[in-house]
C-alpha atoms as a PDB file:
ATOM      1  CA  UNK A   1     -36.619 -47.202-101.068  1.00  0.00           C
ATOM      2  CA  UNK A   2     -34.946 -46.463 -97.641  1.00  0.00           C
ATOM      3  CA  UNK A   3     -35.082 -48.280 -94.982  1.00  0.00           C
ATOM      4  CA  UNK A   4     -37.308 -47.045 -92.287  1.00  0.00           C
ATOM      5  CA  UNK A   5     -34.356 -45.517 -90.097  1.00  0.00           C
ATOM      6  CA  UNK A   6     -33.399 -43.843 -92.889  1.00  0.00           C
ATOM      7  CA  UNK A   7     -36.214 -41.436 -93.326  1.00  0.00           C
ATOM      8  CA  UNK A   8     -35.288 -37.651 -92.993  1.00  0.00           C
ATOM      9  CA  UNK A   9     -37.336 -36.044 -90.925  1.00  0.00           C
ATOM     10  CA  UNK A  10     -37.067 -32.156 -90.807  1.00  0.00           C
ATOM     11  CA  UNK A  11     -38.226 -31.449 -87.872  1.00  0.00           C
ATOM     12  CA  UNK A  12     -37.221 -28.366 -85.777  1.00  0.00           C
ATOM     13  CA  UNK A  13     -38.198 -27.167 -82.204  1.00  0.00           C
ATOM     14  CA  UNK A  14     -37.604 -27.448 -78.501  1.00  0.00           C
ATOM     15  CA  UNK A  15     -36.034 -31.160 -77.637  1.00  0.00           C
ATOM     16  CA  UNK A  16     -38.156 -31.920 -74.676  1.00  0.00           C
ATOM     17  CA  UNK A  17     -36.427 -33.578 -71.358  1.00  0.00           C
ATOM     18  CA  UNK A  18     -39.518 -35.173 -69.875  1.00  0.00           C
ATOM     19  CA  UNK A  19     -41.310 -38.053 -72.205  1.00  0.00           C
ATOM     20  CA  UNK A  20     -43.122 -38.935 -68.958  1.00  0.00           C
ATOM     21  CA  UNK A  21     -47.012 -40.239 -69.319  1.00  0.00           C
ATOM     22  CA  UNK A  22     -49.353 -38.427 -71.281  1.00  0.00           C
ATOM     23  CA  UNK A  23     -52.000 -37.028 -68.615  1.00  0.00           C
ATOM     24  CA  UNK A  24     -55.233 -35.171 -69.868  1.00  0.00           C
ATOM     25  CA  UNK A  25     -55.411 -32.429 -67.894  1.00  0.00           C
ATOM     26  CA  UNK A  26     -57.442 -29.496 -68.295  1.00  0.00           C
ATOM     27  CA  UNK A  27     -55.668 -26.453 -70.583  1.00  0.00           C
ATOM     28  CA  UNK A  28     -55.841 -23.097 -69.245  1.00  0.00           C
ATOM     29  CA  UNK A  29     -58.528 -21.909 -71.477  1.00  0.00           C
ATOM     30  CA  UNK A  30     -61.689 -24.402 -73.224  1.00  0.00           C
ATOM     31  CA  UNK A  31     -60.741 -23.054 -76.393  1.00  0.00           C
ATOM     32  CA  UNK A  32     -57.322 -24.852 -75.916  1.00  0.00           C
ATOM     33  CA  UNK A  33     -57.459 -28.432 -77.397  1.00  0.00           C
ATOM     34  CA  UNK A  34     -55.031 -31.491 -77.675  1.00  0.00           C
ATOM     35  CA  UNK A  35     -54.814 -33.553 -80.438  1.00  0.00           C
ATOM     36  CA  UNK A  36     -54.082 -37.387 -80.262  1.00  0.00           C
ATOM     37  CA  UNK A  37     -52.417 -39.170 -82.838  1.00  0.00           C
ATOM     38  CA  UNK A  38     -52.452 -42.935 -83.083  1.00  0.00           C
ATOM     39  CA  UNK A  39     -49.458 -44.780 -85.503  1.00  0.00           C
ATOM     40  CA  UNK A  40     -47.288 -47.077 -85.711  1.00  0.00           C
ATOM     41  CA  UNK A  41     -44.347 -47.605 -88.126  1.00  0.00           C
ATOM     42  CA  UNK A  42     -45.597 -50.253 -90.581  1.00  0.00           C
ATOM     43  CA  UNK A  43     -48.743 -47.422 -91.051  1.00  0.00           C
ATOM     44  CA  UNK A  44     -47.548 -45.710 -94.226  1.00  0.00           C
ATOM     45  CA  UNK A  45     -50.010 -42.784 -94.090  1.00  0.00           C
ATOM     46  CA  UNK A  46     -48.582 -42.521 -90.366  1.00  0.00           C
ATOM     47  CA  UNK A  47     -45.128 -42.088 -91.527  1.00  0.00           C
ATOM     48  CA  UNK A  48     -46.255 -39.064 -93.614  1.00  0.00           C
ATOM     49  CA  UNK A  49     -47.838 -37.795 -90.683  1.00  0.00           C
ATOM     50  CA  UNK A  50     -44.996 -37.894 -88.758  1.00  0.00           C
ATOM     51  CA  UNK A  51     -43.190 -35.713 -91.840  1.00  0.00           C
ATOM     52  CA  UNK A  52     -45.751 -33.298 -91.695  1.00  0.00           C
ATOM     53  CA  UNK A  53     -45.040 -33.002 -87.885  1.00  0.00           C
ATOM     54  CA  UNK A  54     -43.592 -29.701 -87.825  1.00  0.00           C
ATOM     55  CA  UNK A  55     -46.215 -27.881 -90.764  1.00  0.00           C
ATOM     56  CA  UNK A  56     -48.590 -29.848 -88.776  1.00  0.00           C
ATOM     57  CA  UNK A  57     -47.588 -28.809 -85.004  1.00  0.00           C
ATOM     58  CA  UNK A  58     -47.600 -24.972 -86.660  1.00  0.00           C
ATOM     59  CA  UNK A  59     -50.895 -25.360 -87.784  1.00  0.00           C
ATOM     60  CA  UNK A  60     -52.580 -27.172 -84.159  1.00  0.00           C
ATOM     61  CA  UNK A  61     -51.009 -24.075 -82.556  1.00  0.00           C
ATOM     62  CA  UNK A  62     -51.866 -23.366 -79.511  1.00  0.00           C
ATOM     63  CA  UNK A  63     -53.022 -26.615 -78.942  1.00  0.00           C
ATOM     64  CA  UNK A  64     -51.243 -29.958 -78.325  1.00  0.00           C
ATOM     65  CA  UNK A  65     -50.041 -32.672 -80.061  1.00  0.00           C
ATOM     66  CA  UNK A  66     -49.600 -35.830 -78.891  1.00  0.00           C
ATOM     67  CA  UNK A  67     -47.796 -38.559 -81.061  1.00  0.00           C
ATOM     68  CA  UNK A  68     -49.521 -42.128 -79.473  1.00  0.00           C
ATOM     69  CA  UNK A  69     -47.269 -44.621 -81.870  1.00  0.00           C
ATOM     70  CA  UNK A  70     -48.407 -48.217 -80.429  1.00  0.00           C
ATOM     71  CA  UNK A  71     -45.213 -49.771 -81.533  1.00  0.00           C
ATOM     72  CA  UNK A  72     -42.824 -46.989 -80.010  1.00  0.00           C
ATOM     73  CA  UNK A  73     -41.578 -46.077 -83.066  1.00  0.00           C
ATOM     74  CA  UNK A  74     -41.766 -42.731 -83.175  1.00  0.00           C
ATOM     75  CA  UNK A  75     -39.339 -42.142 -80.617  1.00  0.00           C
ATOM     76  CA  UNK A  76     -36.673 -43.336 -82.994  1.00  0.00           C
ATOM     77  CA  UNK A  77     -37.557 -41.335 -85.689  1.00  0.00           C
ATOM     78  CA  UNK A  78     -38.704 -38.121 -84.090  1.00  0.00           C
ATOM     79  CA  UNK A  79     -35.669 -36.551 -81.699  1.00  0.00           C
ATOM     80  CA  UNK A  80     -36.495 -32.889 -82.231  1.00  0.00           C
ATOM     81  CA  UNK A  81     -39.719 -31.478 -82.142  1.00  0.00           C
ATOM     82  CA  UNK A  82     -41.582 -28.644 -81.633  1.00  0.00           C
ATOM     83  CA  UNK A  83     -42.751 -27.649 -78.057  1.00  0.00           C
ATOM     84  CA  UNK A  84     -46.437 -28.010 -78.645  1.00  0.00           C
ATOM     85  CA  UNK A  85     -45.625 -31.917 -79.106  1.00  0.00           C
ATOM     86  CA  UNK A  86     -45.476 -34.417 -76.467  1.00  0.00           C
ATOM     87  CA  UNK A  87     -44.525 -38.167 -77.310  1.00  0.00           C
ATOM     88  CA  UNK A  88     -46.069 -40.494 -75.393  1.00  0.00           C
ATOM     89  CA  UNK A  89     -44.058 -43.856 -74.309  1.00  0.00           C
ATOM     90  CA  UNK A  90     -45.627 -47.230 -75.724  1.00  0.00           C
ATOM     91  CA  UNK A  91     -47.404 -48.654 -73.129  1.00  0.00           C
ATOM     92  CA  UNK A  92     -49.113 -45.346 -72.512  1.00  0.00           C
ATOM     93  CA  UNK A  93     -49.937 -45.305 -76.550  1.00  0.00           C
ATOM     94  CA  UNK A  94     -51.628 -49.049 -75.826  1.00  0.00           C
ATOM     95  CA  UNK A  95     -53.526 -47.814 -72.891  1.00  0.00           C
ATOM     96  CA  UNK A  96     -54.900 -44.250 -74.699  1.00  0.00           C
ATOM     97  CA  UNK A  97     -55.813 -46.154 -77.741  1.00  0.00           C
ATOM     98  CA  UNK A  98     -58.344 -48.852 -75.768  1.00  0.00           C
ATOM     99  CA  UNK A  99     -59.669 -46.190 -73.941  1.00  0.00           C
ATOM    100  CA  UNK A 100     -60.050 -43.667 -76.717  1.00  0.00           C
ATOM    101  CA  UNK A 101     -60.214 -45.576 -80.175  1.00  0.00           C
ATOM    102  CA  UNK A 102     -63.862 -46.952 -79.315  1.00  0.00           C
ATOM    103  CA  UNK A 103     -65.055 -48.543 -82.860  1.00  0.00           C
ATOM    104  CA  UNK A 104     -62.300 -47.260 -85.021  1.00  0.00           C
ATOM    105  CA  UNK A 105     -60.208 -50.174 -87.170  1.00  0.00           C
ATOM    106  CA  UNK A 106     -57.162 -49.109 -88.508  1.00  0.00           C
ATOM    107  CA  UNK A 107     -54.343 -46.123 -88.287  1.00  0.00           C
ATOM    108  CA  UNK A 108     -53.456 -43.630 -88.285  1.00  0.00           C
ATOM    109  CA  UNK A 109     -56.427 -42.301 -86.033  1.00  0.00           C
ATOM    110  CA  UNK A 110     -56.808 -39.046 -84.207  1.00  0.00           C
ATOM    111  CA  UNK A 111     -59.125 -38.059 -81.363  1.00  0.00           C
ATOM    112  CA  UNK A 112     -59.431 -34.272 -80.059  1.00  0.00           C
ATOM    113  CA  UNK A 113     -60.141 -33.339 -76.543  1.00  0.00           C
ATOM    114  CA  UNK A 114     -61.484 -30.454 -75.419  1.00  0.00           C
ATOM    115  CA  UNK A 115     -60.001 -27.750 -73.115  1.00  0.00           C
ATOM    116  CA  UNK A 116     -61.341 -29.792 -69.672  1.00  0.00           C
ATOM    117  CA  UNK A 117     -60.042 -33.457 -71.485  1.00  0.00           C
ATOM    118  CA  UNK A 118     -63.295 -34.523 -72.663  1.00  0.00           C
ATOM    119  CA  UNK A 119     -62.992 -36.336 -76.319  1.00  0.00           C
ATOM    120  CA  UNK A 120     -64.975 -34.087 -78.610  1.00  0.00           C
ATOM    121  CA  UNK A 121     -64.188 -35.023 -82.290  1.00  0.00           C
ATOM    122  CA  UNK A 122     -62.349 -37.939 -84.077  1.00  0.00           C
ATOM    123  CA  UNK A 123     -60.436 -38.154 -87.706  1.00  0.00           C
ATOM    124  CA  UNK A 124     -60.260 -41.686 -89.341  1.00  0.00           C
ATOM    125  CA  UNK A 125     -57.600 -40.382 -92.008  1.00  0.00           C
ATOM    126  CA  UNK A 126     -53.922 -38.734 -92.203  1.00  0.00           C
ATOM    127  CA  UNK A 127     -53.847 -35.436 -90.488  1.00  0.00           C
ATOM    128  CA  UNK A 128     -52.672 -33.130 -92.305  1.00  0.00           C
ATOM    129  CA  UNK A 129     -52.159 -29.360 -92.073  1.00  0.00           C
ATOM    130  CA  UNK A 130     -54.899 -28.117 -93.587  1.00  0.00           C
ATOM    131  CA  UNK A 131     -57.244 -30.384 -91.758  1.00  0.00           C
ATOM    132  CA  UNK A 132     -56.935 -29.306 -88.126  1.00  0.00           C
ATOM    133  CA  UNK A 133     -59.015 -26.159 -88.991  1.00  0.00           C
ATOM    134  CA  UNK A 134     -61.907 -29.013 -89.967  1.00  0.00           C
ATOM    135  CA  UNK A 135     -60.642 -31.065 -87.301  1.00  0.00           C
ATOM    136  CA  UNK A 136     -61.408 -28.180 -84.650  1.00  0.00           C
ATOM    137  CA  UNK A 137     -64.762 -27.419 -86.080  1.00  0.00           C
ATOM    138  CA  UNK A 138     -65.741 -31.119 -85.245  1.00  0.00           C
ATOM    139  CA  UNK A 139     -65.403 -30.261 -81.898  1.00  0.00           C
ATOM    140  CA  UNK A 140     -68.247 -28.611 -80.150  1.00  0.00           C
END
């Protein structure tokens, strides 16, 4: 099996400049949502997340992703990605996870905000491409 660092990742997209702190800030329309995803690297089903990030970023379009990795990882394995994808630094991933995670035990995690940054649904399981369509309809 390779080693962690050794995991291709096919990901494609805008490299973006500014990792700076993720800030929930209304989107320019309430239909448009952001998704949070919680990891880290010893996660397995968080891994295949992170390979799905492209087919999965497609699929969230137009809302955003945001890849919350509590151990930082994904910032070594994810360089390229596309634009609708933010990657939050660790500390930031800590801090979004207290304040977000509520009972949940366990990752990979995902919340959903609305379009004015109000938490609106939550997925205790991998996301995966052809749940953010279920995903969305959790949130009302």
């Amino acid at each position: 099996m390779p080693r962690l660092s050794m995991i291709p990742l096919a990901l494609f997209g805008a490299i973006l400049s500014g990792y700076g702190a993720f800030a929930v800030t209304p989107q320019s329309s309430a239909d448009n949502r952001t998704i949070i995803l919680f990891g880290a690297s010893w996660c397995a089903p968080c891994l295949v997340e992170l390979r799905n990030l492209p087919k999965l970023a497609a699929a969230a379009a137009p809302d955003r992703l945001v890849i919350a990795w509590t151990d930082g990882a994904a910032r070594r394995l994810v360089s390229v990605h596309p634009a609708n994808v933010e990657l939050v630094e660790q500390d930031r991933a800590q801090q979004l996870l207290e304040e977000m995670a509520g009972d949940a035990a366990g990752l990979p995690y995902a919340v959903m905000l609305d379009g004015r940054g109000k938490r609106c649904a939550e997925w205790r399981a991998p996301l995966m491409p052809p749940d953010v369509s279920r995903f969305r309809a959790l949130c009302r």
